[in-house]
PDB file of N, CA and C in Angstrom:
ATOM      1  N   UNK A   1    -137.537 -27.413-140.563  1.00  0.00           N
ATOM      2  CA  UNK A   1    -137.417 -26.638-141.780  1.00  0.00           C
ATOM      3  C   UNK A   1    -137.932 -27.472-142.953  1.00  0.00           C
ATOM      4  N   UNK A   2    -138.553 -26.578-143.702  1.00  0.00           N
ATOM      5  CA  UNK A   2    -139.168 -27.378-144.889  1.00  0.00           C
ATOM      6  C   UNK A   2    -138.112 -27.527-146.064  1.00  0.00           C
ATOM      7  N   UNK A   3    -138.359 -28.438-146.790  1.00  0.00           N
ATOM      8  CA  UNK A   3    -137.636 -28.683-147.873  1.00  0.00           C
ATOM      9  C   UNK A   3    -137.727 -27.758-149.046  1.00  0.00           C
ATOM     10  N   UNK A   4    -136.788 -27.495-150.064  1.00  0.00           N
ATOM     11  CA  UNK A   4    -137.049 -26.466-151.028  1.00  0.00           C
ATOM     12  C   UNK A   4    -136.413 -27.611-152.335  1.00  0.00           C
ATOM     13  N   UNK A   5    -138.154 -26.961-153.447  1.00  0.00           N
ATOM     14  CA  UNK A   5    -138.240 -28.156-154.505  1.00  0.00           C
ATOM     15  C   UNK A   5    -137.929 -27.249-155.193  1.00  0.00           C
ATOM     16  N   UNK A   6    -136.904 -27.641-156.284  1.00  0.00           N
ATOM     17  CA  UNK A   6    -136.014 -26.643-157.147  1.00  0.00           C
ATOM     18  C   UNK A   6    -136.407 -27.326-158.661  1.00  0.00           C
ATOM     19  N   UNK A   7    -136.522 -26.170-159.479  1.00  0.00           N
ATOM     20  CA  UNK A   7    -136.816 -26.225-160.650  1.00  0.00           C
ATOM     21  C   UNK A   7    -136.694 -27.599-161.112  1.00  0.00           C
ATOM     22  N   UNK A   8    -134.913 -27.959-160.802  1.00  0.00           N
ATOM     23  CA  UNK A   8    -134.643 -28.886-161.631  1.00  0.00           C
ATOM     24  C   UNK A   8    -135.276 -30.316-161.238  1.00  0.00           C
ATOM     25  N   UNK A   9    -135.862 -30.496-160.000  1.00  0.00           N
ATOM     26  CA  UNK A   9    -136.494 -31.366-158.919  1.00  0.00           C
ATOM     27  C   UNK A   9    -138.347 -31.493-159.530  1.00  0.00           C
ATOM     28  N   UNK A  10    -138.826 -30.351-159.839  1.00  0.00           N
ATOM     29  CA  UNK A  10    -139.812 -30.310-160.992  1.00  0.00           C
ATOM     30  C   UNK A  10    -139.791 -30.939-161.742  1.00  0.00           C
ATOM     31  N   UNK A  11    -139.043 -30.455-163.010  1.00  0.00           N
ATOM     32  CA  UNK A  11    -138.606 -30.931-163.993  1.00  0.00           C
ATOM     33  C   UNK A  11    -138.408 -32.938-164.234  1.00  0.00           C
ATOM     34  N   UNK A  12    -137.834 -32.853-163.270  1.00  0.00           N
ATOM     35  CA  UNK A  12    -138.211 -34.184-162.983  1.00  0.00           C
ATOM     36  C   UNK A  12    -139.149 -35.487-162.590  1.00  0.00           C
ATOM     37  N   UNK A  13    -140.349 -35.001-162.469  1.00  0.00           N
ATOM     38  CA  UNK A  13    -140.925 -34.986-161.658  1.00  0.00           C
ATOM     39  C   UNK A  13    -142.234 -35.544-162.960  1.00  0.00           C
ATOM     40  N   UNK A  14    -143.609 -35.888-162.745  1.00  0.00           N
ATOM     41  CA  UNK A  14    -144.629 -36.753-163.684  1.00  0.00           C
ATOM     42  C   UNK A  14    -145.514 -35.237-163.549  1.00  0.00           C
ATOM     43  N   UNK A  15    -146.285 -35.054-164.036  1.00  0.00           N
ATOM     44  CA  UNK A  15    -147.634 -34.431-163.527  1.00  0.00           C
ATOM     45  C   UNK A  15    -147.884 -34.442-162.530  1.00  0.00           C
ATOM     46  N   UNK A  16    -148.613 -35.955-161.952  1.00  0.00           N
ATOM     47  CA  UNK A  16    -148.894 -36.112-160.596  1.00  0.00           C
ATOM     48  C   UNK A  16    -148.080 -35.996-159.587  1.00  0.00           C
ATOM     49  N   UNK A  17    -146.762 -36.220-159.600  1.00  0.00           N
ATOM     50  CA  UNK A  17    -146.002 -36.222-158.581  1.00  0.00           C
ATOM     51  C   UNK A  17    -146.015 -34.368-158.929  1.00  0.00           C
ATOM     52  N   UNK A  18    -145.821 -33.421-159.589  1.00  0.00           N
ATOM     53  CA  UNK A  18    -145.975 -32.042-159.340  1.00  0.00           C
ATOM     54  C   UNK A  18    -147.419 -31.696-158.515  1.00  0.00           C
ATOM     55  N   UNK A  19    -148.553 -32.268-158.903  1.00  0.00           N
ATOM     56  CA  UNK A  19    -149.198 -31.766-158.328  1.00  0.00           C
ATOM     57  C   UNK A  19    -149.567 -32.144-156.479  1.00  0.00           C
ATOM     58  N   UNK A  20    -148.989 -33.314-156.712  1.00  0.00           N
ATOM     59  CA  UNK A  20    -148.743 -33.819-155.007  1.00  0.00           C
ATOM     60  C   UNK A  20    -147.783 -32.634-154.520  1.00  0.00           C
ATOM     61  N   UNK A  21    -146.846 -32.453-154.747  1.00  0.00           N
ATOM     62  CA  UNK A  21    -145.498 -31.919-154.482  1.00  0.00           C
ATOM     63  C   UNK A  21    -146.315 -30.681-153.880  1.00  0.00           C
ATOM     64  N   UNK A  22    -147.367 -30.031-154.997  1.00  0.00           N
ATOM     65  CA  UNK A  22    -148.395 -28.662-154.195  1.00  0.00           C
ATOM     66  C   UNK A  22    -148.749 -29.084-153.136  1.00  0.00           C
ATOM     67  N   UNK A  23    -149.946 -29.941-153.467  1.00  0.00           N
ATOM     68  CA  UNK A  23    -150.594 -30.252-152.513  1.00  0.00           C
ATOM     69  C   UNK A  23    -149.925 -30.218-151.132  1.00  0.00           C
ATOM     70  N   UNK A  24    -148.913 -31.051-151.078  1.00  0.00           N
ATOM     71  CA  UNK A  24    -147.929 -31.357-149.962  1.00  0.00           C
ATOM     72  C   UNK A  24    -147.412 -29.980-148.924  1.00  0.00           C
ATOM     73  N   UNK A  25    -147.138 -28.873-150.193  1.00  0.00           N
ATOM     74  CA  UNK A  25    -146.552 -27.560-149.815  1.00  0.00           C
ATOM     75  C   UNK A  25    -147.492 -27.002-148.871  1.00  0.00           C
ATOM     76  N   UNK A  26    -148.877 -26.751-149.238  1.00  0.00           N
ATOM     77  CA  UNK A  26    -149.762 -26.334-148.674  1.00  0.00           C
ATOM     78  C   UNK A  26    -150.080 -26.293-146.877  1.00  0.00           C
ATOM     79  N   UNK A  27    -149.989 -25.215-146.405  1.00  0.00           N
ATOM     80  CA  UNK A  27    -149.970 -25.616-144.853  1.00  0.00           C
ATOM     81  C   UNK A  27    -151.492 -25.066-144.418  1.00  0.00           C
ATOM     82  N   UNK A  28    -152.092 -26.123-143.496  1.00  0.00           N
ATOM     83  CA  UNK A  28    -153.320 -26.429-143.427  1.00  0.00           C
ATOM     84  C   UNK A  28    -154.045 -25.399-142.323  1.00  0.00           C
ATOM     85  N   UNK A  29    -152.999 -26.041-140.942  1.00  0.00           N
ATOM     86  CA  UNK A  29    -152.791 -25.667-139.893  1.00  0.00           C
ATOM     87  C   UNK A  29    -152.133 -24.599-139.292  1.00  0.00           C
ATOM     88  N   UNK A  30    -152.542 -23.357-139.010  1.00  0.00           N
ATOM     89  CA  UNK A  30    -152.150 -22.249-138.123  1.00  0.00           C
ATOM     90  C   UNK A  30    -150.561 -22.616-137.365  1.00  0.00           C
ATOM     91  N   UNK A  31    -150.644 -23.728-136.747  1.00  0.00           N
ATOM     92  CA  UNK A  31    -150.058 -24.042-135.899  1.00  0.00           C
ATOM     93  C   UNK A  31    -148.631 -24.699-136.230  1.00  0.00           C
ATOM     94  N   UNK A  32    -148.536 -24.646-138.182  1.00  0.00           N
ATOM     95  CA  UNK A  32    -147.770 -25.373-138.844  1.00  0.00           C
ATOM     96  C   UNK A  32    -146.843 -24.096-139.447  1.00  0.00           C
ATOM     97  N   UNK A  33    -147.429 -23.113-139.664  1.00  0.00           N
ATOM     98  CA  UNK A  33    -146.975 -21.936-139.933  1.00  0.00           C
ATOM     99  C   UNK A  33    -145.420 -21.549-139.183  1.00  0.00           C
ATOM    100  N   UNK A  34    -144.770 -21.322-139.980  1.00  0.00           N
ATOM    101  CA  UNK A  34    -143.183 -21.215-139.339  1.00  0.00           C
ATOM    102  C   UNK A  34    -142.772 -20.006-138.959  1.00  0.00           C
ATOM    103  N   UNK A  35    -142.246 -19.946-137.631  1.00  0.00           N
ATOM    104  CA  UNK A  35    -141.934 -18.748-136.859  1.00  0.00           C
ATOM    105  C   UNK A  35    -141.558 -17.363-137.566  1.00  0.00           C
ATOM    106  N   UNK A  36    -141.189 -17.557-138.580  1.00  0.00           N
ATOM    107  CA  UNK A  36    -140.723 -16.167-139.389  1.00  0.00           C
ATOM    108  C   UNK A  36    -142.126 -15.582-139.976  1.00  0.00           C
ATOM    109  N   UNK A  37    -143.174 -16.487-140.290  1.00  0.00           N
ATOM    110  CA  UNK A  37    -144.257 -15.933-141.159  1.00  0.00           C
ATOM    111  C   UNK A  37    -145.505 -15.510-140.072  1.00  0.00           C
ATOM    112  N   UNK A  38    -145.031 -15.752-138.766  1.00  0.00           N
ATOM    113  CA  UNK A  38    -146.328 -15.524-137.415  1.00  0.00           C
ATOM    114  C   UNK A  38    -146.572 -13.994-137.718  1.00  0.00           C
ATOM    115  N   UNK A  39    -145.567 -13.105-137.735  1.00  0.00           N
ATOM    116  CA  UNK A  39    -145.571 -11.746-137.467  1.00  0.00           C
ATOM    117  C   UNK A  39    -146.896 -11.173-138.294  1.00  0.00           C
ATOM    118  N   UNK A  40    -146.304 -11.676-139.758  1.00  0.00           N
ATOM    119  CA  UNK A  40    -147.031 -11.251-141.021  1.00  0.00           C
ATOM    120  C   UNK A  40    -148.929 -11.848-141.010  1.00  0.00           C
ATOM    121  N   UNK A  41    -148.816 -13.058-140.232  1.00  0.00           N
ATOM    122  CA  UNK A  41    -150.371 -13.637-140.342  1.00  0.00           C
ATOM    123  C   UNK A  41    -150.730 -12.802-139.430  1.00  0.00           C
ATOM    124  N   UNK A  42    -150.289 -12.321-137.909  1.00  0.00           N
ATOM    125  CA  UNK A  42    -151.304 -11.992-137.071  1.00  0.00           C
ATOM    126  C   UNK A  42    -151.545 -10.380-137.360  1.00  0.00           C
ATOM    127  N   UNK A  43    -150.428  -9.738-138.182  1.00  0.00           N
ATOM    128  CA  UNK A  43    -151.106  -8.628-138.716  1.00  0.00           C
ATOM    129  C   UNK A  43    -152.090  -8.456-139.882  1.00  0.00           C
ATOM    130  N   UNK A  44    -152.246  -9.553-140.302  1.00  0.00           N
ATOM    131  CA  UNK A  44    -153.217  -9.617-141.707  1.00  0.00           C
ATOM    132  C   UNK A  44    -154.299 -10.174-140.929  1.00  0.00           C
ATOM    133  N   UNK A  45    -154.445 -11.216-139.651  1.00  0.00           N
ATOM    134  CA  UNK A  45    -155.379 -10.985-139.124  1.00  0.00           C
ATOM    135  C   UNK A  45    -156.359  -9.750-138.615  1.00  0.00           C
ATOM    136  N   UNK A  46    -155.225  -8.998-137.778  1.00  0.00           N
ATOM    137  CA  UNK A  46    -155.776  -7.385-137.186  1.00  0.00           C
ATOM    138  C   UNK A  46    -156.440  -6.791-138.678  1.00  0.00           C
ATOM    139  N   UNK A  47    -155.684  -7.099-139.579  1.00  0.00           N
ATOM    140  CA  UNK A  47    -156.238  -6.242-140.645  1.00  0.00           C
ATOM    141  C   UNK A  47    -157.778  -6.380-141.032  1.00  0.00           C
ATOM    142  N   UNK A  48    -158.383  -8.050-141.020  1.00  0.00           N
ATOM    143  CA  UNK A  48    -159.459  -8.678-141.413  1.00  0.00           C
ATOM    144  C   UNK A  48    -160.273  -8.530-140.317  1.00  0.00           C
ATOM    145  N   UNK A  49    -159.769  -8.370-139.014  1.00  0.00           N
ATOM    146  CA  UNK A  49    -160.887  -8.093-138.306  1.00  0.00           C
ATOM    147  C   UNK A  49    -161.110  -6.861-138.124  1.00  0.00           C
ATOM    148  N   UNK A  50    -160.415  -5.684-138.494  1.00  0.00           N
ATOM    149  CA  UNK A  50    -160.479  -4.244-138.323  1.00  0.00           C
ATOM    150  C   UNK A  50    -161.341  -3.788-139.181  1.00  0.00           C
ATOM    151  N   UNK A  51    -161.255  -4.506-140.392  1.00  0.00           N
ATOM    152  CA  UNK A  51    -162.179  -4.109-141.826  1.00  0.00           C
ATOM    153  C   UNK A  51    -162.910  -4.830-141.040  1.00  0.00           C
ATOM    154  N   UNK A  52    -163.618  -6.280-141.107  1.00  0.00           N
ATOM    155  CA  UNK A  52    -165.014  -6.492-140.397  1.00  0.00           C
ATOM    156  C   UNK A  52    -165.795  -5.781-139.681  1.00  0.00           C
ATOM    157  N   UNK A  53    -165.268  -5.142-138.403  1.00  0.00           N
ATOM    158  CA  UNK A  53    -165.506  -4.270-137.605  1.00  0.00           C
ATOM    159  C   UNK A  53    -165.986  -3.334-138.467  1.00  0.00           C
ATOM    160  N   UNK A  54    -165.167  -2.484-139.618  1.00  0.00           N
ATOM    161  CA  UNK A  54    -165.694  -1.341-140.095  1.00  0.00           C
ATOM    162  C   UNK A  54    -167.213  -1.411-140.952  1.00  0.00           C
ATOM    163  N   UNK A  55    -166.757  -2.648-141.344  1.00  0.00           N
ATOM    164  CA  UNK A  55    -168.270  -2.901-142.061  1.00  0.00           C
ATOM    165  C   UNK A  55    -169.387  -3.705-141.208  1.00  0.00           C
ATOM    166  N   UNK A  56    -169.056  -4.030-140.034  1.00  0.00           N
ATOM    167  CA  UNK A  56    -170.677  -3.828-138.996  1.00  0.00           C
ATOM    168  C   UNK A  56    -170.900  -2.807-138.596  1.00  0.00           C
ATOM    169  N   UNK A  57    -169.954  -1.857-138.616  1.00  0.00           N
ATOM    170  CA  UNK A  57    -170.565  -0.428-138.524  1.00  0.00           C
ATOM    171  C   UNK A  57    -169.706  -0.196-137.115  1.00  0.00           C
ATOM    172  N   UNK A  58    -168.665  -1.315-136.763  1.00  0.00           N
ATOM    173  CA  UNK A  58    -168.475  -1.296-134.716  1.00  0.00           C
ATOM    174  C   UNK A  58    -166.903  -0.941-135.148  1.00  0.00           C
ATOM    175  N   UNK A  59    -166.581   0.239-134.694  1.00  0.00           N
ATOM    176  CA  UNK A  59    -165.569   1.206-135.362  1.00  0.00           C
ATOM    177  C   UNK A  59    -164.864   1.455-133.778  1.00  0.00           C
ATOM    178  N   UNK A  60    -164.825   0.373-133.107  1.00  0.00           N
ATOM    179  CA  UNK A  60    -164.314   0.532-131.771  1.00  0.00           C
ATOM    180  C   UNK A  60    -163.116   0.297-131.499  1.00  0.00           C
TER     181      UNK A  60
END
């Protein structure tokens, strides 16, 4: 489980260490993606390849 950076943890925090703190958040890897959010990616996948499909014209 990932950690949760709270306002007041901000607040505290330099510039740089906020913008690390993003950076850090950021998940790179598919494979890093946490079991609750799989559902939601592989239907936004179907979605991106369904539209692709529609716009090569392959409506299969």
């Amino acid at each position: 489980m990932r950690r949760v950076t709270t306002v007041s943890d901000i607040e505290a925090m330099t510039p740089a260490e906020r913008g690390q703190s993003f950076e850090d958040s950021i998940i790179y890897d598919l494979d890093q993606v946490p079991t609750e959010f799989q559902p939601a990616l592989e239907a936004q996948r179907q979605r991106v390849l369904e539209r692709e499909a529609r716009l090569r014209g392959n409506t299969t």
